[in-house]
Protein backbone atom coordinates (compact mmCIF):
# COMPACT_ATOMS: atom_id res chain seq x y z
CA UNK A 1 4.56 -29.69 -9.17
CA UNK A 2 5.84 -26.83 -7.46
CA UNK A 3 9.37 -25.13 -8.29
CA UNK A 4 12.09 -26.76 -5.98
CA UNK A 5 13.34 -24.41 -3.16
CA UNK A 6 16.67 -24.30 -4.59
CA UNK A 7 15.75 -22.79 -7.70
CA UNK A 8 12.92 -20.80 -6.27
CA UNK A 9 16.59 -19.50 -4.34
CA UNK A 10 18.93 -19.03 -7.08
CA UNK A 11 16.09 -17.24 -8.98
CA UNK A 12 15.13 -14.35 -6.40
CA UNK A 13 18.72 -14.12 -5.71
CA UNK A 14 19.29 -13.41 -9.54
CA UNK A 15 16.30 -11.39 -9.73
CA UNK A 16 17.54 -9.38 -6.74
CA UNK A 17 20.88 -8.76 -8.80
CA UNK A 18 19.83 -7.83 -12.05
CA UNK A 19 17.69 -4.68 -10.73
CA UNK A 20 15.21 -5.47 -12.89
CA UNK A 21 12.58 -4.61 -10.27
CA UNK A 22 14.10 -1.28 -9.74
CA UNK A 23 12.54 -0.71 -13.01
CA UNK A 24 9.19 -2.82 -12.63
CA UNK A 25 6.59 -0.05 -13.08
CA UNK A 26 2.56 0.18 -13.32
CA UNK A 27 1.36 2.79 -15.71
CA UNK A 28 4.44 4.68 -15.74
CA UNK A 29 5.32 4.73 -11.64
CA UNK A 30 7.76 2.50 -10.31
CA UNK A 31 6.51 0.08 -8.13
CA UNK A 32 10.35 -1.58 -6.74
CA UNK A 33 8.22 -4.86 -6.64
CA UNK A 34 8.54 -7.87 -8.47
CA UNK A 35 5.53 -8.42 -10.93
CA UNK A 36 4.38 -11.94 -9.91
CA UNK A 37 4.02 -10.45 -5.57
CA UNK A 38 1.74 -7.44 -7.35
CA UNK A 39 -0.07 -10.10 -9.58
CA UNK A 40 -0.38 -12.14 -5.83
CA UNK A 41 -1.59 -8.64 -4.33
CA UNK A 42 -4.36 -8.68 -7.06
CA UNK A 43 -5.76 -11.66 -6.16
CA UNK A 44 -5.84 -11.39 -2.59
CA UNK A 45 -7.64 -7.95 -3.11
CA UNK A 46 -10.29 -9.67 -5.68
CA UNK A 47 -10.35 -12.55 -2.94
CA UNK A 48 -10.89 -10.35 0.32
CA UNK A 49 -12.48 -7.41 -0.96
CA UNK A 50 -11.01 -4.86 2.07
CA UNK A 51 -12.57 -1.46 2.91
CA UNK A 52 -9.12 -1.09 3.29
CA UNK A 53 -5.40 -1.76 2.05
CA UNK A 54 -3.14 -0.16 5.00
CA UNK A 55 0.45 -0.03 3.20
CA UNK A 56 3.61 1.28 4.74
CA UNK A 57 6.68 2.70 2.89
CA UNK A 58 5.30 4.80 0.37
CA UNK A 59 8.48 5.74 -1.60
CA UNK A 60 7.66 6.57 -4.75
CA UNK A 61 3.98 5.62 -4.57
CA UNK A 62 4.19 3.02 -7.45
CA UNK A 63 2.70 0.15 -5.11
CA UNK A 64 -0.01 2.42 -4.04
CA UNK A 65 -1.00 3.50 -7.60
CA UNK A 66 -1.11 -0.34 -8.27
CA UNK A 67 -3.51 -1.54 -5.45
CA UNK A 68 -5.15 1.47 -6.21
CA UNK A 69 -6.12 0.35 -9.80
CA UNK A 70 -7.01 -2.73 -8.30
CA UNK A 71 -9.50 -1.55 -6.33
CA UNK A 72 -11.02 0.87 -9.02
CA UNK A 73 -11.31 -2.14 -11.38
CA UNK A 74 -13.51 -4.17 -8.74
CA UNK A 75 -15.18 -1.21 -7.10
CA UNK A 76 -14.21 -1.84 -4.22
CA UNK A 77 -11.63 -0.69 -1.30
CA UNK A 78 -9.73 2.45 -0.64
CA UNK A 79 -5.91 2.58 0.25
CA UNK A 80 -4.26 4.44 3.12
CA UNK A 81 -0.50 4.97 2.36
CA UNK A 82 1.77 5.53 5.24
CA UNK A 83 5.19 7.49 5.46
CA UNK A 84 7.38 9.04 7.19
CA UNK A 85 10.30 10.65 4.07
CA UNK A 86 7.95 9.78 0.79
CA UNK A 87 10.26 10.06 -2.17
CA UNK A 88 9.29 12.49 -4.89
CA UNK A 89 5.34 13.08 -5.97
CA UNK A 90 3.23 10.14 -5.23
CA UNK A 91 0.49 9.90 -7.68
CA UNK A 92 -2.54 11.35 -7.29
CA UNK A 93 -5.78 8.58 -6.81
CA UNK A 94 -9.08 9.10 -6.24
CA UNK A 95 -8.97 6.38 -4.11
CA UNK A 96 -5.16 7.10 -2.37
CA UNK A 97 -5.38 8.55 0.71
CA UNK A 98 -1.34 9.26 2.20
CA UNK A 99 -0.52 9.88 5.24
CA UNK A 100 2.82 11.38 6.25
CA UNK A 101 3.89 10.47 9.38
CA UNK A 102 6.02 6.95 10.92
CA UNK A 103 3.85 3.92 10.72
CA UNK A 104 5.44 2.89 13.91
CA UNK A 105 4.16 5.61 15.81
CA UNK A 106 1.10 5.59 18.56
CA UNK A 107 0.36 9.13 17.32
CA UNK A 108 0.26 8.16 13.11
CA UNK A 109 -1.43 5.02 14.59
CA UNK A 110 -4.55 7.17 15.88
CA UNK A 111 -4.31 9.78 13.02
CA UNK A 112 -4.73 6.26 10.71
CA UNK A 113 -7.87 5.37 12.95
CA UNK A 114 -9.92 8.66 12.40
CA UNK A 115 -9.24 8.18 8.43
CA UNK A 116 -9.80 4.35 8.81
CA UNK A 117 -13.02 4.69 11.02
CA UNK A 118 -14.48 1.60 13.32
CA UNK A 119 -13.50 -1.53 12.11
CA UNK A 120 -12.70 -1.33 9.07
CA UNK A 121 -11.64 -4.83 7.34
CA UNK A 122 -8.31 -4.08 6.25
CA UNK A 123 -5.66 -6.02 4.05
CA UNK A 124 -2.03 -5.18 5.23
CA UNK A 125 0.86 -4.79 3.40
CA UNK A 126 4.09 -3.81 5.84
CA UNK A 127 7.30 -2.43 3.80
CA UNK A 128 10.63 -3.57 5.09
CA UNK A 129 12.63 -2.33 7.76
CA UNK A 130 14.18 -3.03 10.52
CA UNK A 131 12.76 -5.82 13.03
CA UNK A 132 11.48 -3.42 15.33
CA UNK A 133 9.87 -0.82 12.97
CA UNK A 134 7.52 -3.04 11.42
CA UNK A 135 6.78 -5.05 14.42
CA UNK A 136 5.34 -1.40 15.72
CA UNK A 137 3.70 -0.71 12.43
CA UNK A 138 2.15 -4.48 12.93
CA UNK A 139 0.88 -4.10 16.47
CA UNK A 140 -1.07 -0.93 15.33
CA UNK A 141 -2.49 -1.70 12.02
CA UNK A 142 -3.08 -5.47 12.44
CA UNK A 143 -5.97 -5.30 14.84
CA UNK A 144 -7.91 -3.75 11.61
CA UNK A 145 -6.94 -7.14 9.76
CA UNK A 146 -10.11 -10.08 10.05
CA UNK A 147 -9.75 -13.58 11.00
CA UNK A 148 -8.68 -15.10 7.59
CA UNK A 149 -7.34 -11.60 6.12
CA UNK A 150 -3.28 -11.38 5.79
CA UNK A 151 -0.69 -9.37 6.81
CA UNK A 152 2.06 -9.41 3.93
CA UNK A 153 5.59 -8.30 5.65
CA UNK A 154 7.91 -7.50 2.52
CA UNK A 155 11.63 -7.81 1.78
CA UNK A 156 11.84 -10.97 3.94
CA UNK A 157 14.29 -11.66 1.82
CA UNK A 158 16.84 -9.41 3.76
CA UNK A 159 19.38 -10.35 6.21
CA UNK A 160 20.99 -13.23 3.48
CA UNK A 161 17.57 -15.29 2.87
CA UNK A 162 19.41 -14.79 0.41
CA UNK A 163 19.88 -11.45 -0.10
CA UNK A 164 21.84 -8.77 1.63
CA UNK A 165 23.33 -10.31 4.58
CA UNK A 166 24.55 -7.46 5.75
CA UNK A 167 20.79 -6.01 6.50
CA UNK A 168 20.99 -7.03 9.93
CA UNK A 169 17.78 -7.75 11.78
CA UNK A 170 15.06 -7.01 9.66
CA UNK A 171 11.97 -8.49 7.75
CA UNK A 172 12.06 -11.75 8.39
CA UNK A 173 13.12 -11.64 12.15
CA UNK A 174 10.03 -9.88 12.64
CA UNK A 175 8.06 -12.33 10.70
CA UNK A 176 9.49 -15.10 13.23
CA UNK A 177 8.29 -12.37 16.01
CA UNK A 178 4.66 -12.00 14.29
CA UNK A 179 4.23 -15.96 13.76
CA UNK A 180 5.67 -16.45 17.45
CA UNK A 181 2.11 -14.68 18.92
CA UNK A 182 0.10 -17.43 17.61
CA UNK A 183 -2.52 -15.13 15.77
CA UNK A 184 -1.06 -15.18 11.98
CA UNK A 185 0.63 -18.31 10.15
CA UNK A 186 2.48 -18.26 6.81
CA UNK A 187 -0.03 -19.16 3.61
CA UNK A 188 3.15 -20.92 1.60
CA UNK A 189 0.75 -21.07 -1.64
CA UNK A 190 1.05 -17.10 -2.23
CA UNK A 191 4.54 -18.37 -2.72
CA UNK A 192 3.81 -20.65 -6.11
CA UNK A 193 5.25 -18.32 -8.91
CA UNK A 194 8.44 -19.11 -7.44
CA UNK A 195 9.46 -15.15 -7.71
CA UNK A 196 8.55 -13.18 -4.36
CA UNK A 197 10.53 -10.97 -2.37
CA UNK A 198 8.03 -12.14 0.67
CA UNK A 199 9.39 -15.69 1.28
CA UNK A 200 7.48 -16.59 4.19
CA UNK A 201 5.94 -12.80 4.72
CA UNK A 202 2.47 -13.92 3.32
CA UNK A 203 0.80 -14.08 7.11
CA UNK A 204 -2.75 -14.96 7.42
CA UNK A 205 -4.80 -14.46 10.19
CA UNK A 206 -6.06 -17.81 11.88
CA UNK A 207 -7.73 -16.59 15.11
């Protein structure tokens, strides 16, 4: 039976409070994530298999280090890491490749496409931000994302769903946006360990 939406609720919005994933790390690097959205990162990676895993908001380059893992334990996929004001020393990957620069730009958009090359099947993960910064970063990086690929928007728990009401339009407004094109739909079952800071984010591609 799945856990009922009002303690799925009352559990991110605890979560949330205690910090905890503040200090969530992978081998040593803090990720800011919540451990069961990496574990559903893993097995969307295993699942896909992407050249590519386009992520935006580097910060401290503990997500990137993650996937990055991933993808050396399958053999498979590379990861481009996109940001505009990293935060310290990202770590170093054979297969990391960052890119400084605003995801939402036409100009980091193009610089992406010469690393990227033609057509690469990509997996995309979108950091929050305001509505219309990752709705930019979306309409340049989703193209690279297959019919039955996904497009994970974090933080959609922003703007008092339940979390920080005082965000303002963010996250999940542009998930509304996203859905509203016709091209991605939420996949609810990434959702089943209850404990996700993507309520609703998990987007896959259905034409």
């Amino acid at each position: 039976m799945p856990v009922p939406e009002d303690l799925k609720t009352e559990f991110i919005d605890a979560f949330w409070r205690s910090d905890e994933w503040h200090r969530a790390s992978w081998l040593g690097q803090s990720t800011h994530r919540p451990p069961t959205d990496l574990f559903a990162y893993q097995e969307l990676i295993w699942r896909l298999r992407p050249e590519w895993i386009i992520e935006t908001r580097t910060g401290v380059g503990g997500r990137a280090g993650f996937l990055a893992s991933v993808c050396a334990l399958i053999d498979s996929g590379q990861v481009l890491s996109i940001d505009a004001y990293p935060i310290g020393e990202p770590p170093e990957h054979p297969r990391i490749t960052y890119l400084n620069g605003d995801p939402a730009a036409a100009s980091v958009a193009a610089e992406a496409r010469e690393i990227l090359g033609e057509d690469p099947r990509a997996l995309l993960i979108l950091g929050g931000g305001a509505a219309g910064q990752v709705e930019a970063a979306y309409e340049n990086f989703s193209p690279f994302v297959p019919v039955g690929g996904y497009v994970i928007v974090e933080d959609t728990i922003l703007e008092g769903n339940p979390v920080w009401p005082e965000f303002g339009g963010g996250p999940r407004a542009a998930v509304h946006a996203i859905v509203d094109r016709g091209r991605f739909a939420p996949d609810h079952s990434m959702e089943r360990y209850a404990l996700t800071f993507n309520v609703h984010g998990w987007l896959k591609r259905i034409r």
